[in-house]
C-alpha atoms as a PDB file:
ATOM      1  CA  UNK A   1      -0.646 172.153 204.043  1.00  0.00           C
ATOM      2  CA  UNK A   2      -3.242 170.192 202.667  1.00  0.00           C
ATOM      3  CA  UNK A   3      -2.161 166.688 202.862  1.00  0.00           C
ATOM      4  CA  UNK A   4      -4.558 164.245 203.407  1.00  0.00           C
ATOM      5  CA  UNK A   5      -2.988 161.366 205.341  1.00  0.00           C
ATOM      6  CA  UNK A   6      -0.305 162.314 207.309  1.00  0.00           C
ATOM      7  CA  UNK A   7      -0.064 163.953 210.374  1.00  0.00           C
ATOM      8  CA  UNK A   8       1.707 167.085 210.572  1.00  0.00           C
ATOM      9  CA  UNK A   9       2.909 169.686 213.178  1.00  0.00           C
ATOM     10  CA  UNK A  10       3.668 173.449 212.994  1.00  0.00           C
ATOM     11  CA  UNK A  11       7.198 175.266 213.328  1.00  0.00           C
ATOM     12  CA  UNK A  12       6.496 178.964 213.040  1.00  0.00           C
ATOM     13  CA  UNK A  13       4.322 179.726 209.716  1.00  0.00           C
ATOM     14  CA  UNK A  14       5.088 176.464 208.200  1.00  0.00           C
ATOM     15  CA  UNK A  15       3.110 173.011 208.540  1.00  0.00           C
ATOM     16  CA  UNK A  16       5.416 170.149 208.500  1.00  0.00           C
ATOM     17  CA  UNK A  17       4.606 166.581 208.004  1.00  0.00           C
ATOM     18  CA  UNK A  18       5.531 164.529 211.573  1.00  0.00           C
ATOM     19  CA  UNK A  19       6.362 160.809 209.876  1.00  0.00           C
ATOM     20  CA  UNK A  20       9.621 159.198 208.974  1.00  0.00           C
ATOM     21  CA  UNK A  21      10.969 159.031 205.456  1.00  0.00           C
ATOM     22  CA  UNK A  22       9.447 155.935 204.345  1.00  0.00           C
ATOM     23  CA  UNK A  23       6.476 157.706 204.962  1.00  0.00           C
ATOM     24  CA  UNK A  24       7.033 160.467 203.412  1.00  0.00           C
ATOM     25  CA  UNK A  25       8.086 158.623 200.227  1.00  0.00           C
ATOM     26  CA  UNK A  26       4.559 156.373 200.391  1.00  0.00           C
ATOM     27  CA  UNK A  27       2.514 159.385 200.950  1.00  0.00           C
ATOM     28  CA  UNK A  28       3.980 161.212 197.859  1.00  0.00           C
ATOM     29  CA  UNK A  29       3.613 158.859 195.657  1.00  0.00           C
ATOM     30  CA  UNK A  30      -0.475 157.821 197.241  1.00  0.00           C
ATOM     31  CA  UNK A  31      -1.018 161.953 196.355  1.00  0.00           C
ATOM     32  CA  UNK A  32      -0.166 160.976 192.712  1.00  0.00           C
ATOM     33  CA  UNK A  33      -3.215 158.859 192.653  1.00  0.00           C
ATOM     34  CA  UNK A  34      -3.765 156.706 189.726  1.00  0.00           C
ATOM     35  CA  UNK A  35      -5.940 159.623 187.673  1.00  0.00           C
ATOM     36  CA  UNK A  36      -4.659 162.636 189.110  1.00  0.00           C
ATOM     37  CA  UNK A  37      -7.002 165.854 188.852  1.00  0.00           C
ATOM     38  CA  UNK A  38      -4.273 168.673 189.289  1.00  0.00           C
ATOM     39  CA  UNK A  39      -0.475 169.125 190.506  1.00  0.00           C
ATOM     40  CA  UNK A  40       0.127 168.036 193.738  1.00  0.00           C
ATOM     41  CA  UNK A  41       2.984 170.270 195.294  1.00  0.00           C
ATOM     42  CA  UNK A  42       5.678 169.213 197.529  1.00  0.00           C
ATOM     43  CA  UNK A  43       8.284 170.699 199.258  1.00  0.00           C
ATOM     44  CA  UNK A  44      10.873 170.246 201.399  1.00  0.00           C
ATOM     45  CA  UNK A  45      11.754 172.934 204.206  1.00  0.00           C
ATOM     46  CA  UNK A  46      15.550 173.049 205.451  1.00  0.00           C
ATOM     47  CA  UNK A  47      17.430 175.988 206.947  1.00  0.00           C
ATOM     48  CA  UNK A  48      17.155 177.973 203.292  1.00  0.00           C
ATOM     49  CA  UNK A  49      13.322 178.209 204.230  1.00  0.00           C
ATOM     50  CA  UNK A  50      13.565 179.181 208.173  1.00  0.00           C
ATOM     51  CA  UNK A  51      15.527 181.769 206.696  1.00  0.00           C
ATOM     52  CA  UNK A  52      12.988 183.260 204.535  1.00  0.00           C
ATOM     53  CA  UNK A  53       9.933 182.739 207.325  1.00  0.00           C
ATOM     54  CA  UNK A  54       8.777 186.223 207.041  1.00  0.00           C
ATOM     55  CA  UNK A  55       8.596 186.227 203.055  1.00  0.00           C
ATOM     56  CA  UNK A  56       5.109 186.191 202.768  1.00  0.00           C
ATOM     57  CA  UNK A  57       5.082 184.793 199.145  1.00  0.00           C
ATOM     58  CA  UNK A  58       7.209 181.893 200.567  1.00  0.00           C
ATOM     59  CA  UNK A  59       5.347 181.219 203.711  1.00  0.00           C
ATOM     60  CA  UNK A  60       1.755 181.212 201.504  1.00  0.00           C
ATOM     61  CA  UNK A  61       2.769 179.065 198.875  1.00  0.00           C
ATOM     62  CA  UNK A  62       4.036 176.414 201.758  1.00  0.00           C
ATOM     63  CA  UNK A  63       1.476 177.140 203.005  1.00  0.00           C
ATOM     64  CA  UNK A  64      -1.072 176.291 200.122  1.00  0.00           C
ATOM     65  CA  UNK A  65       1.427 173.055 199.712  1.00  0.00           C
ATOM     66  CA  UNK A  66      -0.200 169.551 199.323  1.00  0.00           C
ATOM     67  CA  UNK A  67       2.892 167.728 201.533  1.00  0.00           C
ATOM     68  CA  UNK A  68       5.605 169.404 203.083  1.00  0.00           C
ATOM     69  CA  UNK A  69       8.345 167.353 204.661  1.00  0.00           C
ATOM     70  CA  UNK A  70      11.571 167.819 206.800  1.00  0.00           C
ATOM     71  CA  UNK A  71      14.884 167.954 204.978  1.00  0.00           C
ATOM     72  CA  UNK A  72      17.169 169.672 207.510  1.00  0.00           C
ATOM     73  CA  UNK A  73      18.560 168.447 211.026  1.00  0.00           C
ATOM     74  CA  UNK A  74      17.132 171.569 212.359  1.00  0.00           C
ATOM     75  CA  UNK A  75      13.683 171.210 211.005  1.00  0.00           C
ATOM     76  CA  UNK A  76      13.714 167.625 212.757  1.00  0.00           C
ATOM     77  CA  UNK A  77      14.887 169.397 215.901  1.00  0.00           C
ATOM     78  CA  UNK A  78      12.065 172.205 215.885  1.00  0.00           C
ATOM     79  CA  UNK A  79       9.317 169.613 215.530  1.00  0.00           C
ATOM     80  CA  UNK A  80      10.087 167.419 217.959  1.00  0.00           C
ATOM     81  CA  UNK A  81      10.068 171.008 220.339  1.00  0.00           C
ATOM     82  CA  UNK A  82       6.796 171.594 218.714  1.00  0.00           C
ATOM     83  CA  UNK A  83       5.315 168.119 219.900  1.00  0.00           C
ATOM     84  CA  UNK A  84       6.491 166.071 216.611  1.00  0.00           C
ATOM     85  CA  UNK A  85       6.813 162.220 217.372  1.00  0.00           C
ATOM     86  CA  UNK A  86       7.855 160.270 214.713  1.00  0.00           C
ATOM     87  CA  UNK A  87       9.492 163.474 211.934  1.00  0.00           C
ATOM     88  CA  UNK A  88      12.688 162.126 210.536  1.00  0.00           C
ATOM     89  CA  UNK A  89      15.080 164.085 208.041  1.00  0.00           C
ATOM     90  CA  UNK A  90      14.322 163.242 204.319  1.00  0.00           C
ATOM     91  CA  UNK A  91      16.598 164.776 202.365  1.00  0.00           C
ATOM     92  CA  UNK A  92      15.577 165.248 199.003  1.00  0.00           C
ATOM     93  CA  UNK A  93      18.738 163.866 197.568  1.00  0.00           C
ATOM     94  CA  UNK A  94      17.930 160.320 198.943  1.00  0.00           C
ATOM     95  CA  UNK A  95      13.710 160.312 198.773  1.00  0.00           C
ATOM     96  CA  UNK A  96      14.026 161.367 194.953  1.00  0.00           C
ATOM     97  CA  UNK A  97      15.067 158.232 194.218  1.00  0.00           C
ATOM     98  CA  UNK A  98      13.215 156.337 196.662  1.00  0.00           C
ATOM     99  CA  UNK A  99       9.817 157.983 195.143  1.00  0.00           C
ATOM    100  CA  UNK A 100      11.035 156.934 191.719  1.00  0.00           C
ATOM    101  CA  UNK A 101      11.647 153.374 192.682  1.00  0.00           C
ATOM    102  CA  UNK A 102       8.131 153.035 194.477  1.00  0.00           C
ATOM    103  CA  UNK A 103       6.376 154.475 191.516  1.00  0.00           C
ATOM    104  CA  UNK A 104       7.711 152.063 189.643  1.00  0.00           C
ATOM    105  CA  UNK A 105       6.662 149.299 191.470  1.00  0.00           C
ATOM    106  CA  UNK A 106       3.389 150.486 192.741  1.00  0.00           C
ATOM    107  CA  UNK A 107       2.448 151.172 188.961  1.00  0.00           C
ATOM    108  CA  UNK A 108       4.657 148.591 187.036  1.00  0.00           C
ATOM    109  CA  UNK A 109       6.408 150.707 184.543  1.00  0.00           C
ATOM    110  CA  UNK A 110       9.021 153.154 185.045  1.00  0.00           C
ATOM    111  CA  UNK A 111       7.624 156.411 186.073  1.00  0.00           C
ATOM    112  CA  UNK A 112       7.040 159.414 183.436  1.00  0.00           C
ATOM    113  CA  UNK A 113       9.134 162.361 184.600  1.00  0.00           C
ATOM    114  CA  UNK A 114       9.538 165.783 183.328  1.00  0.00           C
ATOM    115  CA  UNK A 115      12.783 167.732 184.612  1.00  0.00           C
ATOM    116  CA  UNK A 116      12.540 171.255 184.868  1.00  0.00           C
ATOM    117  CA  UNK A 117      15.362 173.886 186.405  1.00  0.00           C
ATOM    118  CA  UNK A 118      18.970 174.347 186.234  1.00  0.00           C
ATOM    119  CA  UNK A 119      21.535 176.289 183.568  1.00  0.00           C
ATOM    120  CA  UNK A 120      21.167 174.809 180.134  1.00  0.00           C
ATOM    121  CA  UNK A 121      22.002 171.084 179.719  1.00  0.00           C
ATOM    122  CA  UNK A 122      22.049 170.330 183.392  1.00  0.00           C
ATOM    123  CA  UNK A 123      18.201 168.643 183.293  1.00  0.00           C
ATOM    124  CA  UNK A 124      19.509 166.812 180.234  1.00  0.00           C
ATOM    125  CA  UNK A 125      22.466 165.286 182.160  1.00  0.00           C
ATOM    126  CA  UNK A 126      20.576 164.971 184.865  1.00  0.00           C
ATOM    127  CA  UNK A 127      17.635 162.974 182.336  1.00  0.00           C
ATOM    128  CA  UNK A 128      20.505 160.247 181.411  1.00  0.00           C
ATOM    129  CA  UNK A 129      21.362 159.593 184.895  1.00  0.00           C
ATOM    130  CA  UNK A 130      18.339 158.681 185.549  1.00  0.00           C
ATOM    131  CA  UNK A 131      17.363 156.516 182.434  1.00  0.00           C
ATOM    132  CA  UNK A 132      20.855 154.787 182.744  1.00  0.00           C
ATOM    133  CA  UNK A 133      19.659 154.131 186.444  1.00  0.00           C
ATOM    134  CA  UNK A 134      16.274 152.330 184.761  1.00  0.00           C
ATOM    135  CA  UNK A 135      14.370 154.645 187.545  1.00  0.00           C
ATOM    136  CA  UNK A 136      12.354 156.500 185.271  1.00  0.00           C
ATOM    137  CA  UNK A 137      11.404 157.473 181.366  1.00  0.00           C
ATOM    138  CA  UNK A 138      12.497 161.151 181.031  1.00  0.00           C
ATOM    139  CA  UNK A 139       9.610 162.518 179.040  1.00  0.00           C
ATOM    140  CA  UNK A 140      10.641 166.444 178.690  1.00  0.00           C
ATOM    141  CA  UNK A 141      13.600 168.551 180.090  1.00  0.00           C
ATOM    142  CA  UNK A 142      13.288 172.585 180.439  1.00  0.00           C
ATOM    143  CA  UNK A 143      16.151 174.906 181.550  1.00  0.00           C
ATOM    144  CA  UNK A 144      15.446 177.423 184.464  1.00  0.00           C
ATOM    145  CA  UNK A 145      16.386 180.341 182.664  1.00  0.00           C
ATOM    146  CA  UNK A 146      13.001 181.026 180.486  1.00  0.00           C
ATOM    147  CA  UNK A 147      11.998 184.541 180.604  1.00  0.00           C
ATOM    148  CA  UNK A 148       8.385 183.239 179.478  1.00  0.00           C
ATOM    149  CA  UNK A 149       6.820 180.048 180.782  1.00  0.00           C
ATOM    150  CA  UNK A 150       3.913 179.349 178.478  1.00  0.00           C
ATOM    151  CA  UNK A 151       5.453 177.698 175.984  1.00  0.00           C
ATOM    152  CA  UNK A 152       7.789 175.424 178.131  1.00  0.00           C
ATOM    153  CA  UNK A 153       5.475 174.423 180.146  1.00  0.00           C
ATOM    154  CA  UNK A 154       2.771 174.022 177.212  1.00  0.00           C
ATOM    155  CA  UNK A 155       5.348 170.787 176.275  1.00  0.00           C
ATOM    156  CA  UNK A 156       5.281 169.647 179.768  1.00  0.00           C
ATOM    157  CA  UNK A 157       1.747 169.339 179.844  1.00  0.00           C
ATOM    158  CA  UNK A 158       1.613 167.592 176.534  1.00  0.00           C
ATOM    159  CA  UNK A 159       4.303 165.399 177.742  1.00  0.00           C
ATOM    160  CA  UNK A 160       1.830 164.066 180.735  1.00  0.00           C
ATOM    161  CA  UNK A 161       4.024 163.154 183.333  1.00  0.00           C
ATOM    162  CA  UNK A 162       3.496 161.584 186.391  1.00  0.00           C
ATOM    163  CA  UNK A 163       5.724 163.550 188.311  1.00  0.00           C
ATOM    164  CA  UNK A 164       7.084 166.832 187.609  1.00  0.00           C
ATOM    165  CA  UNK A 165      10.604 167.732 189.261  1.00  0.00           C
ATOM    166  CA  UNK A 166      11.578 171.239 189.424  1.00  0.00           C
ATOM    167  CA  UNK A 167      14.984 172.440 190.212  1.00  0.00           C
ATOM    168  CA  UNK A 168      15.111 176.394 190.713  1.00  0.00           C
ATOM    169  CA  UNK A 169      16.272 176.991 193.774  1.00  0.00           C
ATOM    170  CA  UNK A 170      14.499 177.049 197.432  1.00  0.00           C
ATOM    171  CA  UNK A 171      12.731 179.703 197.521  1.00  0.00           C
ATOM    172  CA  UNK A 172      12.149 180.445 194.599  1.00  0.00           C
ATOM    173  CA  UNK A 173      11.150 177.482 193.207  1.00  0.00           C
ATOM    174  CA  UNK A 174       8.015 177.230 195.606  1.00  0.00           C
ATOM    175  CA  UNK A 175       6.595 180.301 195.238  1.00  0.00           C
ATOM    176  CA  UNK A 176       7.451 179.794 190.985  1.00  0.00           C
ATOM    177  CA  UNK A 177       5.377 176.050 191.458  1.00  0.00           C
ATOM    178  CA  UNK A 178       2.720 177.933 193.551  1.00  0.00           C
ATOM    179  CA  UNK A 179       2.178 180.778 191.063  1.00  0.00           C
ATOM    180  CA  UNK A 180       2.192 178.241 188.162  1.00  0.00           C
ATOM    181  CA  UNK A 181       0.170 175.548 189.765  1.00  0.00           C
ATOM    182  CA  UNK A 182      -2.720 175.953 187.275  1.00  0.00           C
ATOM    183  CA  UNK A 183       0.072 175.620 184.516  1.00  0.00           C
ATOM    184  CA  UNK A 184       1.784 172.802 185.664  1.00  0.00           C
ATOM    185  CA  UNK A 185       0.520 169.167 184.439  1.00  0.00           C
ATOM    186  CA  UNK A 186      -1.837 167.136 186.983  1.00  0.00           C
ATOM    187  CA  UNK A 187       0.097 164.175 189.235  1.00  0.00           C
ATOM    188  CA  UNK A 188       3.100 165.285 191.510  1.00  0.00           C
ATOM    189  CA  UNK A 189       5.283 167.899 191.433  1.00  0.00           C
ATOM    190  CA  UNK A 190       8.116 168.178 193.575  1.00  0.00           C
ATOM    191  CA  UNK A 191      10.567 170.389 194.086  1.00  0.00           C
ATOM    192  CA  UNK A 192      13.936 169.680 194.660  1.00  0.00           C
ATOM    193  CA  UNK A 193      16.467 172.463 195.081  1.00  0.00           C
ATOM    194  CA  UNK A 194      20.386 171.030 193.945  1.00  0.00           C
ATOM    195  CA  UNK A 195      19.535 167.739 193.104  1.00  0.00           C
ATOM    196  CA  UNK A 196      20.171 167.474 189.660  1.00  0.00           C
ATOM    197  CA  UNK A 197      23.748 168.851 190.272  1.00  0.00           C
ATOM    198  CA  UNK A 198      23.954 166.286 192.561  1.00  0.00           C
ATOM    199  CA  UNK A 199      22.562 163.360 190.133  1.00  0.00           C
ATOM    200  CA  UNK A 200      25.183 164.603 187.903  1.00  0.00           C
ATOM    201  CA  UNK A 201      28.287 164.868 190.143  1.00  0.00           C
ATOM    202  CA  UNK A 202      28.539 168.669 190.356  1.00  0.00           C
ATOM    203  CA  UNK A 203      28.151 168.555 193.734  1.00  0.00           C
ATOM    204  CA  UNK A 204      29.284 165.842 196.298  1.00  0.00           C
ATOM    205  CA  UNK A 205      27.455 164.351 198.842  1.00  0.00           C
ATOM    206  CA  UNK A 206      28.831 164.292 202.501  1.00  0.00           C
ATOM    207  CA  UNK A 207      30.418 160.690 204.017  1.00  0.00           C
ATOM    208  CA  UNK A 208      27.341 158.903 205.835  1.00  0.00           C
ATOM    209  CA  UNK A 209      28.848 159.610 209.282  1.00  0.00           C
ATOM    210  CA  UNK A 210      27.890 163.115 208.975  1.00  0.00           C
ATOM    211  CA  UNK A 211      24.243 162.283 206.937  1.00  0.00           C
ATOM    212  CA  UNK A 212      23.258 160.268 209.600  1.00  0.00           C
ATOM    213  CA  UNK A 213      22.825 162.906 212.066  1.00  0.00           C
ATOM    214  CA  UNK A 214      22.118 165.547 210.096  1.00  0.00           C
ATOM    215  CA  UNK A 215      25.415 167.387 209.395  1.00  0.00           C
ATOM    216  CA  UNK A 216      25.650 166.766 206.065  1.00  0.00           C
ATOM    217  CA  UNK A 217      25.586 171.057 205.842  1.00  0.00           C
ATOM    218  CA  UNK A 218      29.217 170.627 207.023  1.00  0.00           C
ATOM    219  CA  UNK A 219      30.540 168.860 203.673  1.00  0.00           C
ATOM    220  CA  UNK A 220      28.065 171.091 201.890  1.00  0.00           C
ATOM    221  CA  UNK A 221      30.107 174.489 203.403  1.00  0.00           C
ATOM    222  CA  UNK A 222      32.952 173.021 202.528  1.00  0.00           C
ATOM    223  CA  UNK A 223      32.974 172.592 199.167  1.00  0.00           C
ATOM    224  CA  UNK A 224      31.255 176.404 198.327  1.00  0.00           C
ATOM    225  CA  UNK A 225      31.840 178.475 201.411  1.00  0.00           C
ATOM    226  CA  UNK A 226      31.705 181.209 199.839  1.00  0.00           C
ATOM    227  CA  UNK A 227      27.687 180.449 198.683  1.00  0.00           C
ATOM    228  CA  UNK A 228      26.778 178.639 201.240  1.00  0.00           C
ATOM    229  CA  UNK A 229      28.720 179.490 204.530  1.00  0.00           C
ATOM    230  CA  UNK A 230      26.212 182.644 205.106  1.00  0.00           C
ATOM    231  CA  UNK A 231      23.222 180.591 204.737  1.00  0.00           C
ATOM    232  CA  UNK A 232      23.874 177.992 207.020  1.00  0.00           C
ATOM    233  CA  UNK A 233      25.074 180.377 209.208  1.00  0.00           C
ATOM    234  CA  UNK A 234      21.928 182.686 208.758  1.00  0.00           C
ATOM    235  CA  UNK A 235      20.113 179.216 209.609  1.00  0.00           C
ATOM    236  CA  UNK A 236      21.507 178.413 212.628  1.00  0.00           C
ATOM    237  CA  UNK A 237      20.618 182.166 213.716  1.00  0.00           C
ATOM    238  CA  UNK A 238      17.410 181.250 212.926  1.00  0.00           C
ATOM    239  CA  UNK A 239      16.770 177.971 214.071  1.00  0.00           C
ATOM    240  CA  UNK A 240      17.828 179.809 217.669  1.00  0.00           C
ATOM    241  CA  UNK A 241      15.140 182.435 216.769  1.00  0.00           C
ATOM    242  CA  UNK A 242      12.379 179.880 216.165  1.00  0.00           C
ATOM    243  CA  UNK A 243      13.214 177.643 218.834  1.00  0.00           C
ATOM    244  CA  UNK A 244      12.105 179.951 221.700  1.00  0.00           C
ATOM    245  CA  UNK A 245       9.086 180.318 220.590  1.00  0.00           C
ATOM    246  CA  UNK A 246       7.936 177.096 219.525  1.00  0.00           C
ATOM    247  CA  UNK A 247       5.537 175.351 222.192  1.00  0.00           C
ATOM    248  CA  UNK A 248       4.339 171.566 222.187  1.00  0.00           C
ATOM    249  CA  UNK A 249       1.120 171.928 220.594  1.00  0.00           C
ATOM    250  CA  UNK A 250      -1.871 169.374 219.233  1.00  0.00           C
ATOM    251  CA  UNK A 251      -0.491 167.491 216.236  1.00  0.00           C
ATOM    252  CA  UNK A 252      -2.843 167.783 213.236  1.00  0.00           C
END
């Protein structure tokens, strides 16, 4: 990870920034710079990625990230076994807006933001929510289903925004931002999994008692079992895994 500001701390292959959300939010928004000279990649890593940590594809573009940040009980749980000190969950459902909202203020003017992922129509009813929330000037929406990038992201680029949210699907979507990084318009990009079928009301968060401590995966089984019962039970599997063999070690 090649953030410049905060500290961060390892859990297996992955780099991990060790700072609370508010943090988090600040330093995404400070790697968006005022004249940005290329995409700046974020990520989040939850139980979906602790399953995949021997895809190499997956671990290297994390790797090659510019911030990567906790979003996952369990990843707050690892760190703090690796030595972390101040890593809080930031789930990407809540810091979206919260980067939108400091953009705005730290620049003036609503943010430009390009949406990019999901089944047709979903970035463009994700796009309203947004506007109607007076967060952020949707400048272009693109599906998740293009066969050929160049042209889509061709009208990204052209559309200049100043942060770039891309909705494909952990992991795919990092390895997709990592391989297209060159592609990709300069400023932030982040990607964000679900959360424009959240934004729309496709999917329901869980009641704060259980997003407090983390649990929110428990409303999340609930409602798709079937999709999502194996993965969180995969990640608990691996959380286990990881956590015997992560040591307290130097913070970076």
């Amino acid at each position: 990870m090649n953030c410049e500001v905060l500290a961060s701390v390892d859990i297996g292959p992955f780099r991990v920034a060790d700072a609370a959300a508010a943090d988090v939010v600040s330093d995404i928004v400070r790697l968006g710079g005022d004249r940005p000279d290329r995409a700046k990649l974020v990520y989040a890593l939850h139980v979906g990625g602790l399953n995949h940590r021997d895809d190499r594809q997956f671990v290297a573009a994390m790797r090659a990230a510019d911030l990567v940040y906790a979003d996952g009980g369990s990843i707050v749980w690892l760190g703090k076994r690796a030595g972390a000190t101040r890593i809080e969950r930031a789930p990407t459902t809540d810091i979206g807006w919260d980067i939108l909202r400091v953009m705005k203020e730290r620049n003036g003017a609503r943010p430009r933001v390009a949406l990019l992922g999901g089944e047709r129509g979903l970035a463009e009813r994700a796009s309203r929510v947004l506007e109607d929330a007076r967060v952020a000037d949707v400048v272009d929406v693109e599906h998740g289903y293009h066969s050929d990038w160049s042209v889509p992201l061709e009208r990204v680029r052209e559309a200049k925004p100043n942060i770039t949210i891309v909705g494909l699907g952990a992991p795919f979507e990092m390895v997709w931002a990592h391989r297209m990084r060159q592609q990709l318009p300069a400023g932030i990009v982040l990607t964000c999994g679900g959360w424009f079928g959240h934004l729309v009301g496709d999917e329901r968060r869980a009641p704060r008692i259980l997003r407090k401590p983390g649990l929110e995966w428990i409303a999340r089984v609930a409602q798709q079992p079937g999709r999502l019962g194996p993965r969180y039970l995969q990640g608990m599997a691996s959380t286990l895994a990881m956590a015997g063999a992560v040591r307290p070690a130097r913070i970076h």
